[in-house]
Protein backbone atom coordinates (compact mmCIF):
# COMPACT_ATOMS: atom_id res chain seq x y z
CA UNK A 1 -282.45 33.75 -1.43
CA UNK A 2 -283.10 30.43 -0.12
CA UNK A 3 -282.54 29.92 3.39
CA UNK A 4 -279.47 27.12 4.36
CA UNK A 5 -279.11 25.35 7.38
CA UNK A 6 -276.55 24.32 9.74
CA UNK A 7 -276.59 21.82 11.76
CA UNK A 8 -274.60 20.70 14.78
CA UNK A 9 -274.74 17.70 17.76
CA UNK A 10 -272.69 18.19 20.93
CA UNK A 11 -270.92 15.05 21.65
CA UNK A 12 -273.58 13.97 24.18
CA UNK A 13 -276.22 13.34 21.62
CA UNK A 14 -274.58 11.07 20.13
CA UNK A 15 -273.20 9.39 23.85
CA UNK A 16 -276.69 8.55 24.51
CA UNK A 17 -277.97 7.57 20.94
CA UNK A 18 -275.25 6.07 19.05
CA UNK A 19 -272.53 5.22 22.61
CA UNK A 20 -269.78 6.94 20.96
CA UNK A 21 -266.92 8.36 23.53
CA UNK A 22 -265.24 11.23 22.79
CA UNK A 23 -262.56 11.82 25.46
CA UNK A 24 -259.01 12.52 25.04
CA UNK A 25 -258.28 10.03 21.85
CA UNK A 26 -260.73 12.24 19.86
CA UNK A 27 -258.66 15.28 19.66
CA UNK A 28 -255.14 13.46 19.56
CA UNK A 29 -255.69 10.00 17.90
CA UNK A 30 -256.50 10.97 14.24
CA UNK A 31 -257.97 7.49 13.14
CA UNK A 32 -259.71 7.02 16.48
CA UNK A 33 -261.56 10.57 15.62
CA UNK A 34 -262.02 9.24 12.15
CA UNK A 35 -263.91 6.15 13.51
CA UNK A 36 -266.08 8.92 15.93
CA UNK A 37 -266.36 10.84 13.01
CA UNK A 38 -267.90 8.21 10.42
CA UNK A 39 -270.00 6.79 13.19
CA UNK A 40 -271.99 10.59 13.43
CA UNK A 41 -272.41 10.59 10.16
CA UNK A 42 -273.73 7.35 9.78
CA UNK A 43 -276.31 7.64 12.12
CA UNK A 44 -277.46 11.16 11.42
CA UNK A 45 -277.84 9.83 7.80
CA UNK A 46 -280.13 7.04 9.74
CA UNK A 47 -282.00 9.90 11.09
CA UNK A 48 -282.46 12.63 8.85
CA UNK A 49 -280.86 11.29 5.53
CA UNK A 50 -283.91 12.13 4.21
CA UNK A 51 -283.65 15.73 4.42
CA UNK A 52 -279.88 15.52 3.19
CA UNK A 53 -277.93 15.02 6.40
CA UNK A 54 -275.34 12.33 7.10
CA UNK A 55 -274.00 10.29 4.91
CA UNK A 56 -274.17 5.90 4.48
CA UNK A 57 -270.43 5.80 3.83
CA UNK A 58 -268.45 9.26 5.03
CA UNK A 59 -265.16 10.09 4.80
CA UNK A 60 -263.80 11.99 7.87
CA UNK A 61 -262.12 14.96 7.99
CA UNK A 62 -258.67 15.72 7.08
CA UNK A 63 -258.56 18.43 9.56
CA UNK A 64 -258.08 18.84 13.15
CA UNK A 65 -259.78 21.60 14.85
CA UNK A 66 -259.17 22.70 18.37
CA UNK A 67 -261.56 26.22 20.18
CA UNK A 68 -259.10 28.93 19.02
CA UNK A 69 -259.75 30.06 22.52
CA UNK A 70 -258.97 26.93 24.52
CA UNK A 71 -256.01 26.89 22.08
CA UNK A 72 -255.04 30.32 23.81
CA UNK A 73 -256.08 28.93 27.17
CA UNK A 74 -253.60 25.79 27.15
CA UNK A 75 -250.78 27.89 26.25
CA UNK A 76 -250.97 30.52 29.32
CA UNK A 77 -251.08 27.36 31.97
CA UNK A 78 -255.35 26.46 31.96
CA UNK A 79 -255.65 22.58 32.47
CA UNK A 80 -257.37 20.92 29.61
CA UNK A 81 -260.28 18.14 30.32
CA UNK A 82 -261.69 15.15 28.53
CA UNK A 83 -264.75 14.28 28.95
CA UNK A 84 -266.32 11.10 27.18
CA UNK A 85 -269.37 12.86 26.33
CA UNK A 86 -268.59 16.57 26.05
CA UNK A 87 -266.11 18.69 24.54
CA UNK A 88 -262.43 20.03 25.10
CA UNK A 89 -262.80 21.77 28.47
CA UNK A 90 -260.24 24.35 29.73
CA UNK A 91 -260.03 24.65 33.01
CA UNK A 92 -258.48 27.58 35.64
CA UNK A 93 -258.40 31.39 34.88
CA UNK A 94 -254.60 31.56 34.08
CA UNK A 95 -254.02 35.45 34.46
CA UNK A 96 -256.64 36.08 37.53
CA UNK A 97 -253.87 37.03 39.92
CA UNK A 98 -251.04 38.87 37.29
CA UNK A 99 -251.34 42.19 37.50
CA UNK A 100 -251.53 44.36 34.15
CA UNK A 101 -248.37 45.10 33.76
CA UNK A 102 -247.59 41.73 34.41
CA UNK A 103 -249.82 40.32 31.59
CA UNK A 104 -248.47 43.19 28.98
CA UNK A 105 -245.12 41.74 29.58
CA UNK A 106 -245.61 38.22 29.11
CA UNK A 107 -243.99 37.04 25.98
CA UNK A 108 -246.13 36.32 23.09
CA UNK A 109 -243.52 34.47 20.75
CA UNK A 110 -242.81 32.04 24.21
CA UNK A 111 -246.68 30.91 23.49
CA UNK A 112 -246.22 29.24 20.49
CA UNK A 113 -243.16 26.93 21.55
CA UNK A 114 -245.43 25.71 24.29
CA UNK A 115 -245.78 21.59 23.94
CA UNK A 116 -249.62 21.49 23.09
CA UNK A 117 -248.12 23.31 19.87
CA UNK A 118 -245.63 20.69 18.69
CA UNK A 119 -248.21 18.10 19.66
CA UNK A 120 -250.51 19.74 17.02
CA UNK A 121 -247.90 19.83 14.71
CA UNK A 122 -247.32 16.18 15.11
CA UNK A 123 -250.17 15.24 14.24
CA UNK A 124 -250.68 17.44 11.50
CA UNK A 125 -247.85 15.00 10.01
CA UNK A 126 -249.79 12.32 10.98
CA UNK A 127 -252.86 13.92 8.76
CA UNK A 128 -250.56 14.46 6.22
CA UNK A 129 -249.49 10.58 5.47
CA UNK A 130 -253.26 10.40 5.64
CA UNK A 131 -255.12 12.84 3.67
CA UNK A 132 -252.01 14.37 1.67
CA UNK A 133 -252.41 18.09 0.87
CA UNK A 134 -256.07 18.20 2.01
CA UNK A 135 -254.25 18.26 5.72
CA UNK A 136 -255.00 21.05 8.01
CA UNK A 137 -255.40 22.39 11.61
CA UNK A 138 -257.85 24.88 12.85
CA UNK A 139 -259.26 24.92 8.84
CA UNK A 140 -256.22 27.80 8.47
CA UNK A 141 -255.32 26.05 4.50
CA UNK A 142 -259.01 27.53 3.66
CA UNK A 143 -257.83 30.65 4.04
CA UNK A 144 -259.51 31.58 7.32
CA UNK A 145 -257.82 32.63 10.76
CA UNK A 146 -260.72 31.52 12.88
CA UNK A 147 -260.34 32.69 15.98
CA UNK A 148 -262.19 34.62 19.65
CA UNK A 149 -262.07 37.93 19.88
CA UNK A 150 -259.48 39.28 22.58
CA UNK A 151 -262.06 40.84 24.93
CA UNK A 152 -263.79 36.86 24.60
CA UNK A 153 -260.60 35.37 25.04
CA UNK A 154 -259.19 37.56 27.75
CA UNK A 155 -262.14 37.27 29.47
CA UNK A 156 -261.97 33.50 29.48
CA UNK A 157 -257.68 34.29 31.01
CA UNK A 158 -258.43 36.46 33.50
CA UNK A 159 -262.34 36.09 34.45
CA UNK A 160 -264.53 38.90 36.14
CA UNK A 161 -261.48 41.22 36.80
CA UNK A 162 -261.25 42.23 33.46
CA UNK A 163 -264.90 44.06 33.67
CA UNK A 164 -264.00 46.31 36.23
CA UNK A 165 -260.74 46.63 34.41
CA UNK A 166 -263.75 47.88 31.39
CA UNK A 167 -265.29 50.11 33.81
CA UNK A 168 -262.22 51.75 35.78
CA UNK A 169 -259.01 51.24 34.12
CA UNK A 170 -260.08 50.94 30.27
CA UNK A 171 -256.52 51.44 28.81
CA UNK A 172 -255.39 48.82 31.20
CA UNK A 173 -258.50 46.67 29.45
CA UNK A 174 -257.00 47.59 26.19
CA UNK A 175 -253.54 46.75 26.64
CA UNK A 176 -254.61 43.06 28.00
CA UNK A 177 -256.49 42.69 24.86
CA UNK A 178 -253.97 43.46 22.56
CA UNK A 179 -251.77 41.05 24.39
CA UNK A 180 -254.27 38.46 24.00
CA UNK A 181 -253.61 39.04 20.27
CA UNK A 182 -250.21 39.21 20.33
CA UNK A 183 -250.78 36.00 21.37
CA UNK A 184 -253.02 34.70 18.90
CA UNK A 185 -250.54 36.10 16.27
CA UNK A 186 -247.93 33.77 17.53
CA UNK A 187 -249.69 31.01 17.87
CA UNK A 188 -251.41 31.26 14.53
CA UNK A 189 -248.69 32.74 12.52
CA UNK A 190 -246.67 29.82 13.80
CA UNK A 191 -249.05 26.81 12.70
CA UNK A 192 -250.12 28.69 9.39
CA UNK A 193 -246.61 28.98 8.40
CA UNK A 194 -245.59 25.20 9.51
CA UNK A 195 -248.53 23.95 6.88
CA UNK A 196 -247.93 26.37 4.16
CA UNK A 197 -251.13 28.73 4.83
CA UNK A 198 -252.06 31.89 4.37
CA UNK A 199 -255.36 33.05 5.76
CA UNK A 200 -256.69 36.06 4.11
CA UNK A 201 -260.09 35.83 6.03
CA UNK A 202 -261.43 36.50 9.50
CA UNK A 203 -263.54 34.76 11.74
CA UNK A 204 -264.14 36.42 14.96
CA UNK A 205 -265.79 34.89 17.93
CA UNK A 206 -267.31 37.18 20.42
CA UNK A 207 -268.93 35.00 23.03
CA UNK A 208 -268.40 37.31 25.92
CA UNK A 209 -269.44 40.54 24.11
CA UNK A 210 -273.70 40.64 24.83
CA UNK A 211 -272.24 41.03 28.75
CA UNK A 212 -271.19 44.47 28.13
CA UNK A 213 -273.39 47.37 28.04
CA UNK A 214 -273.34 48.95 24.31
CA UNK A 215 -271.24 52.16 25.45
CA UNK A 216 -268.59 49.91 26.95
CA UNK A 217 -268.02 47.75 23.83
CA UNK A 218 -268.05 50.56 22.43
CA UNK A 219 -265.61 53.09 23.63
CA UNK A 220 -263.22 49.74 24.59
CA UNK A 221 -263.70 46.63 22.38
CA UNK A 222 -264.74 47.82 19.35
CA UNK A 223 -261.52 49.73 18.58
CA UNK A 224 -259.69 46.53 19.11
CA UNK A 225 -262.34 44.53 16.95
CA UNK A 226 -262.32 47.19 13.96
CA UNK A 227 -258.26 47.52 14.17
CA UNK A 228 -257.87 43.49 13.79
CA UNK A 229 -260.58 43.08 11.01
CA UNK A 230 -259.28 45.89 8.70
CA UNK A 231 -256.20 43.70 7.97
CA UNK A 232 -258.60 40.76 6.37
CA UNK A 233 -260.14 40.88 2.82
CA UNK A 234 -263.44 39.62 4.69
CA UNK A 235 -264.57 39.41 7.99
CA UNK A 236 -267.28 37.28 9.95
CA UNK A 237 -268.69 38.01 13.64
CA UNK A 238 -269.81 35.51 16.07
CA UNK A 239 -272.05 37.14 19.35
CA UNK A 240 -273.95 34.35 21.05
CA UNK A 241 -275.28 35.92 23.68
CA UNK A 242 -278.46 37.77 22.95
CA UNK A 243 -277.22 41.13 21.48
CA UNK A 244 -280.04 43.28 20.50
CA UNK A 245 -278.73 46.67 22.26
CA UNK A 246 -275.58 46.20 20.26
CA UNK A 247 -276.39 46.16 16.74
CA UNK A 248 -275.27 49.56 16.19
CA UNK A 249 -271.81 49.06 17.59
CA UNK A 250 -271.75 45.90 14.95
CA UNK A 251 -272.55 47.88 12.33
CA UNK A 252 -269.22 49.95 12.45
CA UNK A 253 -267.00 46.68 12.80
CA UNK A 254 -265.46 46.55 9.49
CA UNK A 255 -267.49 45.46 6.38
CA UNK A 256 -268.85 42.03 7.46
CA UNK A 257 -269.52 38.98 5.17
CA UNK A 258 -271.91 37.41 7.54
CA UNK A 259 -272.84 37.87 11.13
CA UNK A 260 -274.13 34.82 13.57
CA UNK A 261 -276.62 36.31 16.58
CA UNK A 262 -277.67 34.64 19.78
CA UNK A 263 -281.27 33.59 20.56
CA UNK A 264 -283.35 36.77 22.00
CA UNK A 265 -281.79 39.02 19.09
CA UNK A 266 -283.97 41.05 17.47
CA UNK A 267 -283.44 39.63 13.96
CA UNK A 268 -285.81 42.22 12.16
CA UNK A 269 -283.43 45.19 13.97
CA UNK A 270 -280.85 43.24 12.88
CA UNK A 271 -282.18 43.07 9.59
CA UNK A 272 -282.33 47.35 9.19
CA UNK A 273 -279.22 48.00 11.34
CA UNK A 274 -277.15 45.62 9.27
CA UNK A 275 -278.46 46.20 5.27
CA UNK A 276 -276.80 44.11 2.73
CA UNK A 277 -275.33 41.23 5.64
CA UNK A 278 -276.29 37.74 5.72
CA UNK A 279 -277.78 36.98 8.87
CA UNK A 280 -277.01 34.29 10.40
CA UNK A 281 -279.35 33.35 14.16
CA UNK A 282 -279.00 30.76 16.13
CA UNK A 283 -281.65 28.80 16.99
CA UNK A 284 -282.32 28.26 20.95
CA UNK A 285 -281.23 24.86 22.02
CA UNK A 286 -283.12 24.98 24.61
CA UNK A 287 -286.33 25.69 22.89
CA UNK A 288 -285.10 22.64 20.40
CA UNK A 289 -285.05 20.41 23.56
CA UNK A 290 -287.91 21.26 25.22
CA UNK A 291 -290.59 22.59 23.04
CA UNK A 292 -292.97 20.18 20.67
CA UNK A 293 -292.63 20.29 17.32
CA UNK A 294 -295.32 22.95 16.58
CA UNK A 295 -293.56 25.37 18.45
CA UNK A 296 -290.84 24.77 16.87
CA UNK A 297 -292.02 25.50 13.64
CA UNK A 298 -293.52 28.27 14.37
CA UNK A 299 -290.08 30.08 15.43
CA UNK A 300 -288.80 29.08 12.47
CA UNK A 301 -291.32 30.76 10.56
CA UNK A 302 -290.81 34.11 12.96
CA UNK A 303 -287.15 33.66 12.68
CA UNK A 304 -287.30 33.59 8.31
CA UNK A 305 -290.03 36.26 8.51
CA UNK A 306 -287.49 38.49 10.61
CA UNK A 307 -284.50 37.81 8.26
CA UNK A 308 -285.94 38.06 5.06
CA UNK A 309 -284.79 41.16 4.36
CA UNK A 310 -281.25 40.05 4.49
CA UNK A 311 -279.24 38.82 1.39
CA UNK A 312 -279.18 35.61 2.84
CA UNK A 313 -280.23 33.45 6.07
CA UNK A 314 -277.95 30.29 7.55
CA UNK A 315 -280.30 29.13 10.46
CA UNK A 316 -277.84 27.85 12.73
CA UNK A 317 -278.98 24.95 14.29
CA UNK A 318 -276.45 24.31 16.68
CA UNK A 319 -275.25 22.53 20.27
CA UNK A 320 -278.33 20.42 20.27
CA UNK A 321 -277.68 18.19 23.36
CA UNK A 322 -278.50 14.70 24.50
CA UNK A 323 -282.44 15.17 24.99
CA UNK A 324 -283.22 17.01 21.50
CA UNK A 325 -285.87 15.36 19.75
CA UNK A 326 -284.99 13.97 16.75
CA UNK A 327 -288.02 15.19 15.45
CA UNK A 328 -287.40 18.77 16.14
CA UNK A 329 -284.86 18.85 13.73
CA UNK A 330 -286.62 17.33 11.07
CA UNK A 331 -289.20 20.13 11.77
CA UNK A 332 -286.74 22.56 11.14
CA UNK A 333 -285.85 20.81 7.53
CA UNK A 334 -289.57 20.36 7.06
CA UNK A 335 -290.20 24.27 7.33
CA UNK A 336 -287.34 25.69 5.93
CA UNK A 337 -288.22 22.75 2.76
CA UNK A 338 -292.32 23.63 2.81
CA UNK A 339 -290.92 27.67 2.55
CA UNK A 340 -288.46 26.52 -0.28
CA UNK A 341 -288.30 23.14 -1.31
CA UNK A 342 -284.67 23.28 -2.74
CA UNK A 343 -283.58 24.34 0.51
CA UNK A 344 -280.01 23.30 1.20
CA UNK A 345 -278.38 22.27 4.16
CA UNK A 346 -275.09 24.34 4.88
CA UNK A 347 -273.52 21.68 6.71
CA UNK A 348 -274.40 18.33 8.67
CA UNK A 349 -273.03 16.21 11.38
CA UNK A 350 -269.68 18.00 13.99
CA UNK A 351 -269.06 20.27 10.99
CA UNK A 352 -271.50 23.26 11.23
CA UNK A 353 -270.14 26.09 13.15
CA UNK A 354 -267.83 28.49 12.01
CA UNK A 355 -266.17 28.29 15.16
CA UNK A 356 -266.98 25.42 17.23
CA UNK A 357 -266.51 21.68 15.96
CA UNK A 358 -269.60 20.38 18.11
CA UNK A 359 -270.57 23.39 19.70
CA UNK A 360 -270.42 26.36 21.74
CA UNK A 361 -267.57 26.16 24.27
CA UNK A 362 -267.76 29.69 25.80
């Protein structure tokens, strides 16, 4: 099958090339992100138009999308962040000091009626005078619940405690997981139900997971993962880290329509562990900023060789930052396009991740 790409800027590309600022009015000023929005495509059309990126007149989106997990964060008491040239940053490790019996009784249903929720909600009104019915947050009208995993997410609430809380007191572990769904439910449940949604499919983002040591994920966060997905028609994984020694445990989450792996993933182990899964690896951004062109073709090359036995191959181009060279991403089209030269591109501009809108954030 012919390999697809996806492509995807962090906000400080486009800072230095096109002076864009991204701040605070990006993710709560719907026609300021518009303008942002229309101004990446634009120039990435400049750029690479030639390969099919970017677009000379784009429409923005109708959707807002906020990090499920800095979604999560906000609503336990993390400070959120700004900055002109980067993304939504959460701040503060919000359940550090509660005990676990503490956390387990924290109410769920009291994090959706937090304020960063009815601000969403606003301006999901807001989108709707806009764009009509195409209106949506978090992408939840496409029929996906696009979220981190618990273990990810509870990681990000309650930082380094939580592995020795893997190690010692796994049933402790557990329990703060499933609270960190709980949570999630809420939240979720609340905003799919306020814009008439019903997601049916799972995303789940597992940033934290190559950390743990493959008998840890899993005799802990696998059961938690597997018990989660089985209540989706389809599920997708997310492990950015580089997770080799845990293909196995991958293979027993529940059937999976695609999986995305981190740079220094064996892709052809992936390719035998996981038969009959798209593959879907992301490409280092740091070998995209710092390597010439000919190595960068070359991985490519390894990195299709190594998938090929999959159904099908996204290369996921992703959180290029402000010193990429251009022309290392026109290498990538160039390769993919000399390999098959009706090559499509999966997605261009903030758009491409299936969970971040401009990049990785955990």
């Amino acid at each position: 099958m012919t390999p697809r790409i996806s492509l995807n800027f962090m906000p400080a590309f486009y800072r230095r090339h096109a002076g864009l600022r991204y701040g605070e009015a990006y993710l709560f000023d719907p026609a300021y992100r518009a303008e942002v929005q229309c101004a990446e495509e634009r120039f990435l059309f400049e750029a690479l138009g030639r390969h099919g990126v970017g677009s000379p007149n784009p429409a923005p989106s109708p959707s807002l999308f906020i990090q499920p997990v800095d979604l999560i964060m906000r609503t336990q008491g993390a400070e959120w962040r700004y900055p002109e040239d980067g993304t939504l940053e959460s701040w503060g490790t919000p359940w550090k000091d509660l005990s676990c019996e503490e956390i387990v009784r924290l109410d769920a249903a009291a994090a959706a009626q937090h304020p960063v929720i009815d601000a969403l909600l606003d301006q999901y009104r807001v989108l709707e005078r806009l764009y009509g019915e195409r209106a949506d947050l978090c992408g939840l009208k496409s029929g996906m619940l696009n979220i981190h995993t618990p273990y990810t997410t509870a990681h990000q609430l309650r930082g380094e405690t939580l592995f020795v809380e893997l190690l010692t007191d796994p049933a402790a572990a557990t329990a703060i997981m499933e609270k960190a769904w709980a949570i999630y439910q809420a939240v979720f449940g609340l905003l799919a139900a306020a814009i008439g949604a019903r997601p049916t499919r799972l995303q789940l983002g597992d940033c934290s997971a190559s950390l743990l040591s493959a008998e840890t994920y899993v005799s802990v966060v696998l059961p938690v993962n597997r018990a989660i997905g089985t209540g989706f028609a389809s599920v997708g994984y997310h492990s950015c880290g580089p997770s080799s020694h845990l293909l196995d445990a991958f293979s027993r989450l529940p059937p999976l329509d695609h999986i995305e792996l981190g740079p220094g993933t064996d892709l052809a182990a992936a390719a035998r562990t996981l038969p009959g899964v798209p593959l879907s690896p992301l490409i280092d951004p740091v070998l995209m900023r710092e390597q010439d062109p000919a190595v960068v073709r070359t991985h490519i090359e390894q990195t299709l060789f190594q998938t090929a036995p999959a159904p099908a191959t996204t290369l996921c181009v992703w959180s290029l930052d402000r010193d990429t060279p251009i022309e290392n991403v026109a290498t990538v089209y160039e390769t993919v396009a000399e390999r098959d030269p009706s090559q499509k591109v999966a997605s261009g501009g903030s758009g491409g991740p299936a969970l971040p809108e401009h990049g990785e954030s955990t």
